[in-house]
N, C-alpha and C. Protein backbone atom coordinates (compact mmCIF):
# COMPACT_ATOMS: atom_id res chain seq x y z
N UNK A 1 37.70 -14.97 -23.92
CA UNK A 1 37.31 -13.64 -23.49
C UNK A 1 35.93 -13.71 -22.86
N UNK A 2 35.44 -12.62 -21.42
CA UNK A 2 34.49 -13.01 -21.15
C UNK A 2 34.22 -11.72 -21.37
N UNK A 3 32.63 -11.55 -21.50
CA UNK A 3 32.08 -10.00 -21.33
C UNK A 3 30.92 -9.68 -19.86
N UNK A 4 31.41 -8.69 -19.29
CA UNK A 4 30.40 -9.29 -18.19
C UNK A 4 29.84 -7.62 -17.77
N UNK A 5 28.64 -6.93 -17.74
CA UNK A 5 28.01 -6.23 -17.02
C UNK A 5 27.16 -6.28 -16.14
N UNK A 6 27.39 -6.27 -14.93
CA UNK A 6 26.48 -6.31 -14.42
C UNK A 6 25.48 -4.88 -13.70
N UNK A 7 25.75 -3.96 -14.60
CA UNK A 7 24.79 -2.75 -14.22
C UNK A 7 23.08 -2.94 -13.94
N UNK A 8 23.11 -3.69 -14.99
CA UNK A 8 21.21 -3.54 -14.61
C UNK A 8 21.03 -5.14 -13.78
N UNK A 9 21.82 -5.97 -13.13
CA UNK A 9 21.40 -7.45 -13.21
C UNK A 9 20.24 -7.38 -12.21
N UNK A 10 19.56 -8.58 -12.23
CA UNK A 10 18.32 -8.94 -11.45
C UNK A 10 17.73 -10.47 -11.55
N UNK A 11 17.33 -11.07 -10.96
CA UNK A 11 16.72 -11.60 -11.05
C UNK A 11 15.08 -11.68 -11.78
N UNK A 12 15.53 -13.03 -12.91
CA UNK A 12 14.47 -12.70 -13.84
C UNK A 12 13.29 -14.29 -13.39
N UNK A 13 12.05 -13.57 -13.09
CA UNK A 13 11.19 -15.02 -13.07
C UNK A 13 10.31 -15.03 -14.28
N UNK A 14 10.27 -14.04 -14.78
CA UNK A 14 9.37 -13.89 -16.16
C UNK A 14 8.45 -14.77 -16.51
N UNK A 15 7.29 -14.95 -15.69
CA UNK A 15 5.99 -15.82 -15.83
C UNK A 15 5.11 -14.82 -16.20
N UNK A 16 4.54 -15.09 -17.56
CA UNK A 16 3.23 -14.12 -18.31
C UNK A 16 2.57 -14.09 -17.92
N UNK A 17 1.75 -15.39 -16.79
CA UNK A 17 0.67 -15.41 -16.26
C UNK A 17 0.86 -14.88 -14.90
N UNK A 18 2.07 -14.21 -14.56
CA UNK A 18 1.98 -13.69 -13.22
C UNK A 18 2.44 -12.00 -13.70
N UNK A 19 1.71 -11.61 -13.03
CA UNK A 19 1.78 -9.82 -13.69
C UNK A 19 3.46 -9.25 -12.43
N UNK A 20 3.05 -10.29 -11.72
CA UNK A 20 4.52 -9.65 -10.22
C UNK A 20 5.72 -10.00 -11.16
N UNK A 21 6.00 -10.42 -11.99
CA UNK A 21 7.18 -10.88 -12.81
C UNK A 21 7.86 -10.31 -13.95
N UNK A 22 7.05 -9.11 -13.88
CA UNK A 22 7.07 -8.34 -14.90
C UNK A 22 8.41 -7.45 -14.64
N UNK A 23 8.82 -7.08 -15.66
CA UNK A 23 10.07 -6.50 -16.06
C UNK A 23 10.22 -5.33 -16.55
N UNK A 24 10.82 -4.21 -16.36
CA UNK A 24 10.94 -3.16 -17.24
C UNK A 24 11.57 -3.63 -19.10
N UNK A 25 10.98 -2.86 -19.98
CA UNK A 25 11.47 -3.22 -20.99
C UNK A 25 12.03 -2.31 -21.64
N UNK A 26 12.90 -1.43 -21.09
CA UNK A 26 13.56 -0.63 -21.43
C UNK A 26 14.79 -0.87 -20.88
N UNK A 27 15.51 -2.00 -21.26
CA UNK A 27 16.91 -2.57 -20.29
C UNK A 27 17.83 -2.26 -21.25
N UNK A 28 19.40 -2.06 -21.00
CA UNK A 28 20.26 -2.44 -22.02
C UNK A 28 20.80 -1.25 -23.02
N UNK A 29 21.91 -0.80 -23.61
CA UNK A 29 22.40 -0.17 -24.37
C UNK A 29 21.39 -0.06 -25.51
N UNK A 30 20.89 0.84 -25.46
CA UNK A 30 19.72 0.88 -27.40
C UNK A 30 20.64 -0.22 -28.15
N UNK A 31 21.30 0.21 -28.75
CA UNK A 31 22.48 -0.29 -30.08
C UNK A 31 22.32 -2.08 -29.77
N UNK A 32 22.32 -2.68 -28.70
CA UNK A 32 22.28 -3.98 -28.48
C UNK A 32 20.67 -4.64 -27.80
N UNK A 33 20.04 -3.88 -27.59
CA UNK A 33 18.61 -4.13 -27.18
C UNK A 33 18.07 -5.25 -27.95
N UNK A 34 17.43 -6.40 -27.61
CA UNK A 34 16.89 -7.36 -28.26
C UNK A 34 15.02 -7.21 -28.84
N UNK A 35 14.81 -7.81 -29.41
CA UNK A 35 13.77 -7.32 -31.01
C UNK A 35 12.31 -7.48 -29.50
N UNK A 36 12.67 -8.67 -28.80
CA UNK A 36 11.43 -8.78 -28.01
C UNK A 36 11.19 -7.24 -26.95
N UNK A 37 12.16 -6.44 -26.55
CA UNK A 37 12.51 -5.44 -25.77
C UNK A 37 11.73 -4.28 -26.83
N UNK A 38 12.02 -3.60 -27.88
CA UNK A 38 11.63 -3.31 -28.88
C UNK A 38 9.87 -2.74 -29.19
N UNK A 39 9.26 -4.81 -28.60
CA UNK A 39 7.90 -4.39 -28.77
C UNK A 39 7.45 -4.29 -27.62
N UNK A 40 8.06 -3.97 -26.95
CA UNK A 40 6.71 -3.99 -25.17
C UNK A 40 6.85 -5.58 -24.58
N UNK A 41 7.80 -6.68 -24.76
CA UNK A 41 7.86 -7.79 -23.85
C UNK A 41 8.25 -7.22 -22.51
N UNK A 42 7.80 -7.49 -21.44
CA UNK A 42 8.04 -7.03 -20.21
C UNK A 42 8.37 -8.44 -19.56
N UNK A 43 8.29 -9.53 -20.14
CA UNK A 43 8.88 -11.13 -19.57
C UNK A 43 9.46 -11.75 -19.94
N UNK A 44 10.77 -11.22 -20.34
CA UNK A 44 12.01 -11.22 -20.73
C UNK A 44 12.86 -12.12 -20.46
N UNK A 45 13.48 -12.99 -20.82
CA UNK A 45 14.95 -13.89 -20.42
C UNK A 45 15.98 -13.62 -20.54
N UNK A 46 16.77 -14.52 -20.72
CA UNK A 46 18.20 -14.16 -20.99
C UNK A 46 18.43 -14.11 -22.45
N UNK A 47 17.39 -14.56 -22.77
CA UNK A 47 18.03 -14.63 -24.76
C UNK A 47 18.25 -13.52 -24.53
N UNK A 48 17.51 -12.32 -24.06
CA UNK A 48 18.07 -10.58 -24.59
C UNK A 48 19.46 -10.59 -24.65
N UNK A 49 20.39 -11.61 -24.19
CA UNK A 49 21.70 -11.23 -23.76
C UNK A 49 22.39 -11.88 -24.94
N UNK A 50 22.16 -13.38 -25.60
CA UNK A 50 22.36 -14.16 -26.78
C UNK A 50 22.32 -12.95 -28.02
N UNK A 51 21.23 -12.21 -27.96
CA UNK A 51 21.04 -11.51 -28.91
C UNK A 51 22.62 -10.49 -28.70
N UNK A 52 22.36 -9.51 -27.94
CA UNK A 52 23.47 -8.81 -27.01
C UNK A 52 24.56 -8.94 -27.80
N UNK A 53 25.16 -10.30 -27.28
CA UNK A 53 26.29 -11.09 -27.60
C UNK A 53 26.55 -11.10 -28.77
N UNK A 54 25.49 -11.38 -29.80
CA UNK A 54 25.30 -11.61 -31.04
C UNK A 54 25.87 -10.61 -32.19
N UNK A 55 25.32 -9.28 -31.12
CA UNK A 55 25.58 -7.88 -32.25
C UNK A 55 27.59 -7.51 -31.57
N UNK A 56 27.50 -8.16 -30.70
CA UNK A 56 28.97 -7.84 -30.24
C UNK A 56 30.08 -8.91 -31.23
N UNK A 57 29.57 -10.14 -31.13
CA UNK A 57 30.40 -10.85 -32.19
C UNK A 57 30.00 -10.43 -33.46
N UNK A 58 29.33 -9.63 -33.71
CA UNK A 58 28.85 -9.58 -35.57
C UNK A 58 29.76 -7.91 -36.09
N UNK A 59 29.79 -7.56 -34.45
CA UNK A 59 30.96 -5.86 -34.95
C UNK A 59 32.41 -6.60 -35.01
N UNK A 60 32.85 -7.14 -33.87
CA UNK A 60 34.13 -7.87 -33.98
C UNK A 60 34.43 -8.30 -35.95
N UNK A 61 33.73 -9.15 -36.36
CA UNK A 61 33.54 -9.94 -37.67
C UNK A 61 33.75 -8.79 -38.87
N UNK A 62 32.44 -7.95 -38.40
CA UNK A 62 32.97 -7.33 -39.47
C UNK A 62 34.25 -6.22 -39.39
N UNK A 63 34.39 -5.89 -37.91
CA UNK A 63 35.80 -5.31 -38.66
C UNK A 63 37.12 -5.63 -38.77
N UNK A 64 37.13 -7.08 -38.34
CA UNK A 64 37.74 -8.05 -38.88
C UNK A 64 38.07 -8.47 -40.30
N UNK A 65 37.01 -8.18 -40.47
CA UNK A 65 36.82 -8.65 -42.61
C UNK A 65 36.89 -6.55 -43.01
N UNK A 66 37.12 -5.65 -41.89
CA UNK A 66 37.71 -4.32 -43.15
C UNK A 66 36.06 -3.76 -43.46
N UNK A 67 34.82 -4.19 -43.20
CA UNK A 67 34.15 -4.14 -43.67
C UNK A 67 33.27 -3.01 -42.31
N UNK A 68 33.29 -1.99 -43.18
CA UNK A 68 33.11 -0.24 -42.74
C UNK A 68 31.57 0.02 -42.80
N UNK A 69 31.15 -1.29 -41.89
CA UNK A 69 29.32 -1.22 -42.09
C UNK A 69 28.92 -0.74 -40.61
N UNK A 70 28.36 0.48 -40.10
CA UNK A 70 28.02 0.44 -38.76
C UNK A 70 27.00 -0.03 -38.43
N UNK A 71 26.17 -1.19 -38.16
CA UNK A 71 25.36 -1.73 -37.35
C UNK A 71 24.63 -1.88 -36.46
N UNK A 72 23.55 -1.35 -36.38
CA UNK A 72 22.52 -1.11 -35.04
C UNK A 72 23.05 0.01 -34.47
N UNK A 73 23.37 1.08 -34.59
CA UNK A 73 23.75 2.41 -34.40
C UNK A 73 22.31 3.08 -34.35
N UNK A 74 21.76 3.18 -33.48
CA UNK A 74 20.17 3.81 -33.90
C UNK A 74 20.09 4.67 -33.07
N UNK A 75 19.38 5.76 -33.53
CA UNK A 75 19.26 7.25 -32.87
C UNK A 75 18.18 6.83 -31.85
N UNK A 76 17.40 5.95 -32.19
CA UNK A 76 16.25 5.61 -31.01
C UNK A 76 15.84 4.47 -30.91
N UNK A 77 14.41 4.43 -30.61
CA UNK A 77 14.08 2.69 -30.33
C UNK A 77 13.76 2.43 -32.17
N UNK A 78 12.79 3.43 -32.82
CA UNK A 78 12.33 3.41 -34.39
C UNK A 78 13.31 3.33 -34.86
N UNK A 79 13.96 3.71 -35.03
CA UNK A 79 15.29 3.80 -35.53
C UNK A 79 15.89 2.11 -35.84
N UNK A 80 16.34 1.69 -34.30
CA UNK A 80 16.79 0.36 -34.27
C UNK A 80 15.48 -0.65 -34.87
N UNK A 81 14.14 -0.77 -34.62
CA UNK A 81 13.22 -1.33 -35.44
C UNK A 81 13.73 -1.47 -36.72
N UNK A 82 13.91 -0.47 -37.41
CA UNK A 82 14.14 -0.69 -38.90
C UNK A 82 15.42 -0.68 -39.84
N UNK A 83 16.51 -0.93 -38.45
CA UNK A 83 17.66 -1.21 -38.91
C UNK A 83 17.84 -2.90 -38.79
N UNK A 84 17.06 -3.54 -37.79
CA UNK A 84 16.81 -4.82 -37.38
C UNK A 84 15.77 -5.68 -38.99
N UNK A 85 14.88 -4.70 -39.22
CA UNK A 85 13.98 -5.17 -39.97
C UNK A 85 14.67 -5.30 -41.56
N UNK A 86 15.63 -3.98 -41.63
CA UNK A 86 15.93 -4.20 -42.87
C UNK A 86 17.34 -5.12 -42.92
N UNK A 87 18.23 -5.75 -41.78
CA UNK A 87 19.41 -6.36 -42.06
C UNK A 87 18.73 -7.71 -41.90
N UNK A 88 17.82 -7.84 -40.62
CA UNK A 88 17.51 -9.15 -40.01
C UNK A 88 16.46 -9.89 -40.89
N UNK A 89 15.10 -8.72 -40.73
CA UNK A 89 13.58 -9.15 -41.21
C UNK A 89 12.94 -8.75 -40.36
N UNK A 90 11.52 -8.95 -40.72
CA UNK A 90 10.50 -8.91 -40.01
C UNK A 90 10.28 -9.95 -39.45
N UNK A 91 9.44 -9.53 -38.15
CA UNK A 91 8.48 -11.03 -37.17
C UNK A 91 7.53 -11.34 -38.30
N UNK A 92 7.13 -13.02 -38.18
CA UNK A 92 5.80 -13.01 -38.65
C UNK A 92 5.11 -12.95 -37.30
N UNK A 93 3.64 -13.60 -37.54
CA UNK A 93 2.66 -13.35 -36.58
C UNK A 93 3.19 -14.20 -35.86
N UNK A 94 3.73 -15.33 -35.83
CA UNK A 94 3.55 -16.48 -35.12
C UNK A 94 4.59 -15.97 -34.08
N UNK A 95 5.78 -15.07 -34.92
CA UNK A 95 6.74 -14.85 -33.61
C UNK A 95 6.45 -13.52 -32.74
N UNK A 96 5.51 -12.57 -33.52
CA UNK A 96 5.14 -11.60 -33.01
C UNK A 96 4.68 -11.98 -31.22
N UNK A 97 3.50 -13.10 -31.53
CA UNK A 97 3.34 -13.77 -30.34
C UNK A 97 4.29 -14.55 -29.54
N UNK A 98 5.36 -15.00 -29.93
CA UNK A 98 5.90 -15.35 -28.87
C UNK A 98 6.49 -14.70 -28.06
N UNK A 99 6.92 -13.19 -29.17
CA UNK A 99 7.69 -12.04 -28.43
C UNK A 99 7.39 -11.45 -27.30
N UNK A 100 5.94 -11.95 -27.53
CA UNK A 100 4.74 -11.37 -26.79
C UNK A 100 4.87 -9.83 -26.24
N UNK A 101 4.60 -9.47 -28.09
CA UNK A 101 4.51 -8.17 -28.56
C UNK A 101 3.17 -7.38 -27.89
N UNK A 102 3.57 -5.98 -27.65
CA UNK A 102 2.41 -4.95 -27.04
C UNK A 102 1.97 -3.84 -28.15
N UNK A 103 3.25 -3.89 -28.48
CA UNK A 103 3.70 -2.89 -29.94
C UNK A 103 3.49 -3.34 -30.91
N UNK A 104 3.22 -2.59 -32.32
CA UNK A 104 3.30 -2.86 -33.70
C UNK A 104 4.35 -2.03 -34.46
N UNK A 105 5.24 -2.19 -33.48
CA UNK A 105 6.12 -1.45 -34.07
C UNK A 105 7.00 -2.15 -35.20
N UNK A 106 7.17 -3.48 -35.47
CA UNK A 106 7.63 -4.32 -35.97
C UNK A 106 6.85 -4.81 -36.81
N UNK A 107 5.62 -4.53 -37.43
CA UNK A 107 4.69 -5.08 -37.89
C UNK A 107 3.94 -4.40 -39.79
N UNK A 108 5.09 -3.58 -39.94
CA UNK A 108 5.02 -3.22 -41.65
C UNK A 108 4.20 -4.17 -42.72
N UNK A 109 4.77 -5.24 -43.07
CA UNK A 109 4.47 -6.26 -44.00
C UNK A 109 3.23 -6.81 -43.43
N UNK A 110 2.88 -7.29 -42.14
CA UNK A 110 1.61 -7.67 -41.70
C UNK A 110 0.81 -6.29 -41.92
N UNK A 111 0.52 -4.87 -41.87
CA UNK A 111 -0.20 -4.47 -41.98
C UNK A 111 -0.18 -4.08 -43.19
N UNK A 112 1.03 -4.74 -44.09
CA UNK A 112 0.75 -4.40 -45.70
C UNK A 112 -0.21 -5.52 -46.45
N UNK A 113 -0.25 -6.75 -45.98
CA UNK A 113 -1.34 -7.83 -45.83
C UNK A 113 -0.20 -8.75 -46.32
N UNK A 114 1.17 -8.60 -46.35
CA UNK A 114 1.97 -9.98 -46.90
C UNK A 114 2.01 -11.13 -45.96
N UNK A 115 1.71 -12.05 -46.27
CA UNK A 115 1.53 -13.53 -45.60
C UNK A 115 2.99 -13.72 -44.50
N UNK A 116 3.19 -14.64 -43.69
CA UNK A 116 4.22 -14.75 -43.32
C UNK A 116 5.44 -15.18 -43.90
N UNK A 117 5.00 -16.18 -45.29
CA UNK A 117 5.92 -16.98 -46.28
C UNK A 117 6.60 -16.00 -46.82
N UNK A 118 5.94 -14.66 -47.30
CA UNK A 118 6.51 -13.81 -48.30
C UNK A 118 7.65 -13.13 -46.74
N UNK A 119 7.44 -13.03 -46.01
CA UNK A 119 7.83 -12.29 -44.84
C UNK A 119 9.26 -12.88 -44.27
N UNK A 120 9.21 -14.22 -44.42
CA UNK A 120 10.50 -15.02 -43.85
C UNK A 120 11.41 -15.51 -45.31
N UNK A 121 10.94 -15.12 -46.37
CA UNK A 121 11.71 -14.91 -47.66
C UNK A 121 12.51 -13.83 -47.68
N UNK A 122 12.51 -12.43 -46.77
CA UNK A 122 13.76 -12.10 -46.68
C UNK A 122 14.38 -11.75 -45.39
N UNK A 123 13.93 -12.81 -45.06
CA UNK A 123 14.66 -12.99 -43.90
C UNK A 123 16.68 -13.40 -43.76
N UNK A 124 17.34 -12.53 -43.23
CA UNK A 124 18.54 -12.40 -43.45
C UNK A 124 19.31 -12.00 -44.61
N UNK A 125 18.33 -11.58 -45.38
CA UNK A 125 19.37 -11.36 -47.04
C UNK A 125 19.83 -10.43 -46.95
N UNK A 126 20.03 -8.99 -46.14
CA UNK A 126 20.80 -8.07 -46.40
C UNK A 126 21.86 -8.57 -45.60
N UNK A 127 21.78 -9.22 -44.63
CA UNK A 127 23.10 -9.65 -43.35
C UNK A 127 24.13 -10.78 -44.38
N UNK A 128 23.14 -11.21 -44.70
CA UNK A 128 23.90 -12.55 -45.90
C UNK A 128 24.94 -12.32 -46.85
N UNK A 129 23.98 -11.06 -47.07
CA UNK A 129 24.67 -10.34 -48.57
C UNK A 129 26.50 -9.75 -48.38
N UNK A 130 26.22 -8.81 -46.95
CA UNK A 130 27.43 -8.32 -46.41
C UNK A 130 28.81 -9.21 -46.19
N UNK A 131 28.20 -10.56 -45.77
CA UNK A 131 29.22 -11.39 -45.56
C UNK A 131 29.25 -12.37 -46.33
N UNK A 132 28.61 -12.72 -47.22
CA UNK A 132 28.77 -13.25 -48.27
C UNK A 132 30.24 -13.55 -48.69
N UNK A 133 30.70 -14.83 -49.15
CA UNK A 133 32.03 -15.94 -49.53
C UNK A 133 32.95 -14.90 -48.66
N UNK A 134 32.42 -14.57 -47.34
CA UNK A 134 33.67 -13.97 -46.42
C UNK A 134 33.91 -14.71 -45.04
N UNK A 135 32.94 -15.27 -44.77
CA UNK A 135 33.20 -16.33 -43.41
C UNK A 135 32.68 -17.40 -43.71
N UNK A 136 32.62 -18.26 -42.85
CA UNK A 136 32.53 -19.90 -43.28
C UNK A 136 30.82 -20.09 -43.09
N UNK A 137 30.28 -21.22 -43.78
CA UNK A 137 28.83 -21.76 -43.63
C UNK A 137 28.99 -22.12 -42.13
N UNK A 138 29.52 -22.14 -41.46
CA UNK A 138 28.73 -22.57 -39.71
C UNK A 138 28.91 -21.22 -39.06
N UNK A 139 29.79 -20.33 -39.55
CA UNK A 139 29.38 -18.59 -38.92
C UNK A 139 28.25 -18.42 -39.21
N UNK A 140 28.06 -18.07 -40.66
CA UNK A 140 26.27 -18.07 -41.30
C UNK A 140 25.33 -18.58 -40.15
N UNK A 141 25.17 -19.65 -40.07
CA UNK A 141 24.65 -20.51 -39.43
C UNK A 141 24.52 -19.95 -38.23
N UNK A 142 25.38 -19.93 -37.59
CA UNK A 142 25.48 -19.35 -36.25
C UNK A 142 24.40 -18.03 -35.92
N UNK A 143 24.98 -16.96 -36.70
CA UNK A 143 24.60 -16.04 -36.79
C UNK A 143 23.22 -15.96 -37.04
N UNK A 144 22.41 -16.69 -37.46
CA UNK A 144 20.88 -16.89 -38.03
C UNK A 144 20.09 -17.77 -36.75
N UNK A 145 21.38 -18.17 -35.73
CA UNK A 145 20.92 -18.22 -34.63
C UNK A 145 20.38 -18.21 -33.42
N UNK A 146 21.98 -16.87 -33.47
CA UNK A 146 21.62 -15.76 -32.63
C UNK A 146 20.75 -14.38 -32.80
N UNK A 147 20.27 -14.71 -33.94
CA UNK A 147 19.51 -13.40 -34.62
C UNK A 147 18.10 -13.56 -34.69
N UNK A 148 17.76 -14.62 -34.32
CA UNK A 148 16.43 -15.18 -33.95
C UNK A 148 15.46 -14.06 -33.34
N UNK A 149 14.44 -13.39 -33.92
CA UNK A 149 13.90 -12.97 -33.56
C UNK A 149 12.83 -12.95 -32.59
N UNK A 150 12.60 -14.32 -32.16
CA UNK A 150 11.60 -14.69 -31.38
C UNK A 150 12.61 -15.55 -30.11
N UNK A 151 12.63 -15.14 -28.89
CA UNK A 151 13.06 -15.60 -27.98
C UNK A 151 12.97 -17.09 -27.73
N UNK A 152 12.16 -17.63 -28.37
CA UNK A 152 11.74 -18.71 -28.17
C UNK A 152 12.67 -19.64 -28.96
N UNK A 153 13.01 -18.81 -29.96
CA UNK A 153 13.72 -19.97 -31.19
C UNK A 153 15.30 -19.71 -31.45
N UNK A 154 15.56 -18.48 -30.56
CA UNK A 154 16.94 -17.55 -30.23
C UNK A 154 17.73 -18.91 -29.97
N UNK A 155 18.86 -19.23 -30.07
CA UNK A 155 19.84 -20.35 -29.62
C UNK A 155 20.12 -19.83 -27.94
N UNK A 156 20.54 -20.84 -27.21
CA UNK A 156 20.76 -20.64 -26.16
C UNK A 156 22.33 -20.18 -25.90
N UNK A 157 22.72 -19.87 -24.80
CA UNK A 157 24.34 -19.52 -25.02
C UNK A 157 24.97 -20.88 -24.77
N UNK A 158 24.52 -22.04 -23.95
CA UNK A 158 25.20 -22.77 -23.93
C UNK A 158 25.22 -23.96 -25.45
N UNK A 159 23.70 -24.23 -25.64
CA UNK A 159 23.83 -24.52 -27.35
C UNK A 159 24.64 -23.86 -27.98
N UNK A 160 24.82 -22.36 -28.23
CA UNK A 160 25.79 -21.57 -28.68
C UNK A 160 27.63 -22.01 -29.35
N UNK A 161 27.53 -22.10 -27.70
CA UNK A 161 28.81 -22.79 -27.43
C UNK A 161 29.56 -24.05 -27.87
N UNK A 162 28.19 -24.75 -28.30
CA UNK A 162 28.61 -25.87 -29.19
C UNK A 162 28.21 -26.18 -30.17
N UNK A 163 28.08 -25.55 -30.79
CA UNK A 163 27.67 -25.01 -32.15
C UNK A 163 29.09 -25.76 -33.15
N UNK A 164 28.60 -26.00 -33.86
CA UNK A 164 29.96 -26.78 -35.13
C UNK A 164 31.39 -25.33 -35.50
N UNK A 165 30.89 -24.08 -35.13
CA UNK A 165 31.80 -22.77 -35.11
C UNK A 165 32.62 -23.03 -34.80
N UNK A 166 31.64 -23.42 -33.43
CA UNK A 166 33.28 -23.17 -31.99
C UNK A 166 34.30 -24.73 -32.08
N UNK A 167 33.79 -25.38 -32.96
CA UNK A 167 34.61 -26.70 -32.75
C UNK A 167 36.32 -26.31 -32.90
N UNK A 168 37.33 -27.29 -32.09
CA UNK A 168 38.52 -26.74 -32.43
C UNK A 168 38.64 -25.75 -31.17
N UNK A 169 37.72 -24.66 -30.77
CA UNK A 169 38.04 -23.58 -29.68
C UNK A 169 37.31 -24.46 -28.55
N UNK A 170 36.27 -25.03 -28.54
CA UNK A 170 35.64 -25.54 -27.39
C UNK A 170 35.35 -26.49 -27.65
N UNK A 171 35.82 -27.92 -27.60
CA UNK A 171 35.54 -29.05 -27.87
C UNK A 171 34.16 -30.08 -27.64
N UNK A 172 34.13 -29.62 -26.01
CA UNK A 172 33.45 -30.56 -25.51
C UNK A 172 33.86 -29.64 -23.98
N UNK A 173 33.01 -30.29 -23.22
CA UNK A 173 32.24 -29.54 -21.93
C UNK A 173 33.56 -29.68 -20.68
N UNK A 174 34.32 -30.46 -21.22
CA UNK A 174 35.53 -30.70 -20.08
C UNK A 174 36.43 -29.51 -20.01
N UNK A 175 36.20 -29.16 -21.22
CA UNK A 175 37.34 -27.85 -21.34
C UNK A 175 36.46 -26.51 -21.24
N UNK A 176 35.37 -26.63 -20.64
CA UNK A 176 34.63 -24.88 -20.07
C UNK A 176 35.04 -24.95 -18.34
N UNK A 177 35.07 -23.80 -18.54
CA UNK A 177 35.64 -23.18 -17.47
C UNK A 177 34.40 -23.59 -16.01
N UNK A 178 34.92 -24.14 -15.15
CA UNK A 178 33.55 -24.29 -13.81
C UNK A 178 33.67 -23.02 -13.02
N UNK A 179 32.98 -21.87 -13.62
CA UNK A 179 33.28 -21.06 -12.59
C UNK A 179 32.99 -21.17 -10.76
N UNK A 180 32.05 -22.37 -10.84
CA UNK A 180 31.40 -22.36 -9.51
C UNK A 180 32.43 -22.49 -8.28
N UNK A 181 33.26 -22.63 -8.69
CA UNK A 181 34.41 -23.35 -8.20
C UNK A 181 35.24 -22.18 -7.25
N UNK A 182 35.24 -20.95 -7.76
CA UNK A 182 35.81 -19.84 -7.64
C UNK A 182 35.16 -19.13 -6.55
N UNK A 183 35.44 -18.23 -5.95
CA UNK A 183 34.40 -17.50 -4.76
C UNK A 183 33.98 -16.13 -5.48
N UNK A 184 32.90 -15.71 -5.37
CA UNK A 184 32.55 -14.33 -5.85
C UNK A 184 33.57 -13.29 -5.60
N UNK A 185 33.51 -12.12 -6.69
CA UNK A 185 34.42 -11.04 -6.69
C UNK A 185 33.40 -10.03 -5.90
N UNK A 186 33.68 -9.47 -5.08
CA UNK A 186 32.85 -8.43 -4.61
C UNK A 186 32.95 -7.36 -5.12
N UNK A 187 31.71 -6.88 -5.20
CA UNK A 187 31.69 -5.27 -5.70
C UNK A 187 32.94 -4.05 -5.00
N UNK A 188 33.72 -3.37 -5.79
CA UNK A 188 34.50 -2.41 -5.13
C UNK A 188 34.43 -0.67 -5.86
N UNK A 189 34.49 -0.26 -5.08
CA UNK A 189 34.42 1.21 -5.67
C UNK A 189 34.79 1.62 -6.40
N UNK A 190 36.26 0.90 -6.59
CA UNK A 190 37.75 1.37 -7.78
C UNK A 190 37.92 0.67 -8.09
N UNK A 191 38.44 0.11 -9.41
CA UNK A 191 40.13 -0.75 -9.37
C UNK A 191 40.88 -0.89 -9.15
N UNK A 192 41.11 0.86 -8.88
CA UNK A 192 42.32 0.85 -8.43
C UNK A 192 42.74 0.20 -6.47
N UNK A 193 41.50 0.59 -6.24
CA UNK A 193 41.49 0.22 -4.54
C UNK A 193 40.79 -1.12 -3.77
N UNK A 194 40.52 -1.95 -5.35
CA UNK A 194 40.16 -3.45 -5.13
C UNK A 194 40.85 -4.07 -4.83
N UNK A 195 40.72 -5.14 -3.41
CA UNK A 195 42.03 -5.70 -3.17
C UNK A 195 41.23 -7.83 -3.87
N UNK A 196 40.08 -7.58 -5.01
CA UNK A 196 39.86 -8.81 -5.03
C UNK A 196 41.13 -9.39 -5.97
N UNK A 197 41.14 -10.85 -5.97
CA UNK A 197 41.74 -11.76 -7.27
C UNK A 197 41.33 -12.22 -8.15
N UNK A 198 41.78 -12.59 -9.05
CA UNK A 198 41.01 -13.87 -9.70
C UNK A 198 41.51 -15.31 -9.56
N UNK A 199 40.74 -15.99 -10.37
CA UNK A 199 41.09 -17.45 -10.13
C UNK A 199 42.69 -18.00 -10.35
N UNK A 200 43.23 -16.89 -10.51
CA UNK A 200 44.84 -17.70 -10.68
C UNK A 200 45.80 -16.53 -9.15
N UNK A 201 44.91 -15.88 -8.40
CA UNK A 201 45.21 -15.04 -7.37
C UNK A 201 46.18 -13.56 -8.32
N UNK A 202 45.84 -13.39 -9.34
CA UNK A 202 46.29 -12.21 -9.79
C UNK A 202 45.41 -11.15 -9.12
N UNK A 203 45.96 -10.23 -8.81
CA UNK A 203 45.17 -8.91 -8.32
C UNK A 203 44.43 -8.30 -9.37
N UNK A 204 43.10 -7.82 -9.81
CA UNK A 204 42.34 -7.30 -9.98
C UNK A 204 42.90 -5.71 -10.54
C-alpha cells in the first residue's frame, strides 16, 4: 500500500544557517504533525513524514488489536503537545536542540528542574503499556523508532523499511518497487476525467 499527498509538497533545502530555507511550520493535518513542527522548527525534513507515517501505522495496529484508544486527536497544537508528551515523552535538552526548538512548549519537566535521565525514564511507557504482550518485540522496536522525537534520531523511511518487522514482507532491496522507471502521473482535475495509467496501464 502506498500513501501519497501531495497537497502541501515543495521542495525542502532546510539549511539553519541559511534563513532563505526556511519553511513554514505550520504544515500537515494537526492529528499527524511532527514534535519538531510543534516547537517553531522552520528547517524541517522529511522525518515530519516518518513520523506522519508512524501515527498512520500505530491507528491501523491498534484497531487491529480492537483497541478503542483515539490517538493524537487534538483540538489544537497544546493539545497535541501533551498528548505526544504523555503517550511518547518529553524532549530532553539535547533533543530540544536538535529540534531546533523556538518554543517551550514541550518543555514541562525541564522547567520543573528534572534532569534529562529522569526525563527519558518515561519515555514510551504509556505507548508500551497499550500494546503490551499484543504485538511482537520488533513492532515495539519499530515504533520507538518512528516516534523519535528529535529528527535527527527519527529512523529514516528507507532504514524503516528494513527494519527486522518488515522481514518476510520486504526482504531485501530487489523486491522494492523502482518507481523511477515509470513516467509521472500528471495532475488532473477529476478522476473521473483522468485519462492517466499506472504502471500496469490500468486507467486511473
Amino acid at each position: 500500500m502506498k500513501i501519497c499527498d501531495l497537497g502541501s509538497s515543495k521542495k525542502l533545502l532546510s539549511n539553519p544557517n541559511d534563513e532563505s530555507t526556511q519553511s513554514l511550520n505550520y504544515i500537515g493535518t494537526r492529528s499527524f504533525r511532527a514534535p519538531e513542527l510543534l516547537v517553531g522548527n522552520r528547517y524541517y525534513n522529511t522525518k515530519i513524514d516518518v513520523w506522519s507515517t508512524g501515527i498512520v501505522f500505530l491507528k491501523l495496529l491498534l484497531r487491529y488489536l480492537n483497541k478503542k484508544v483515539s490517538l493524537f486527536e487534538a483540538k489544537n497544537t497544546n493539545h497535541l503537545c501533551k498528548i505526544i508528551m504523555e503517550y511518547i515523552g518529553e524532549p530532553t535538552r539535547d533533543e530540544l536542540k536538535e529540534m531546533l526548538a523556538t518554543r517551550d512548549i514541550m518543555s514541562q519537566s525541564i522547567k520543573a528542574g528534572q534532569c534529562d535521565e529522569d526525563i527519558l525514564k518515561k519515555r514510551f511507557k504509556k505507548l508500551d503499556a497499550i500494546l503490551k504482550n499484543m504485538v511482537p518485540d520488533h513492532c515495539i522496536d519499530l515504533l520507538h523508532q518512528v516516534f523519535q522525537l528529535s529528527p535527527e534520531r527519527r529512523i529514516s523511511a528507507s532504514a524503516a523499511l528494513k527494519h527486522p518487522y518488515f522481514c518476510g514482507i520486504v526482504s531485501n532491496e530487489e523486491k522494492m518497487v523502482d518507481v523511477s522507471k515509470y513516467s509521472v502521473i500528471k495532475n488532473r482535475t477529476t478522476e473521473a476525467t483522468s485519462p492517466c495509467t499506472n504502471a500496469h496501464g490500468v486507467r486511473q
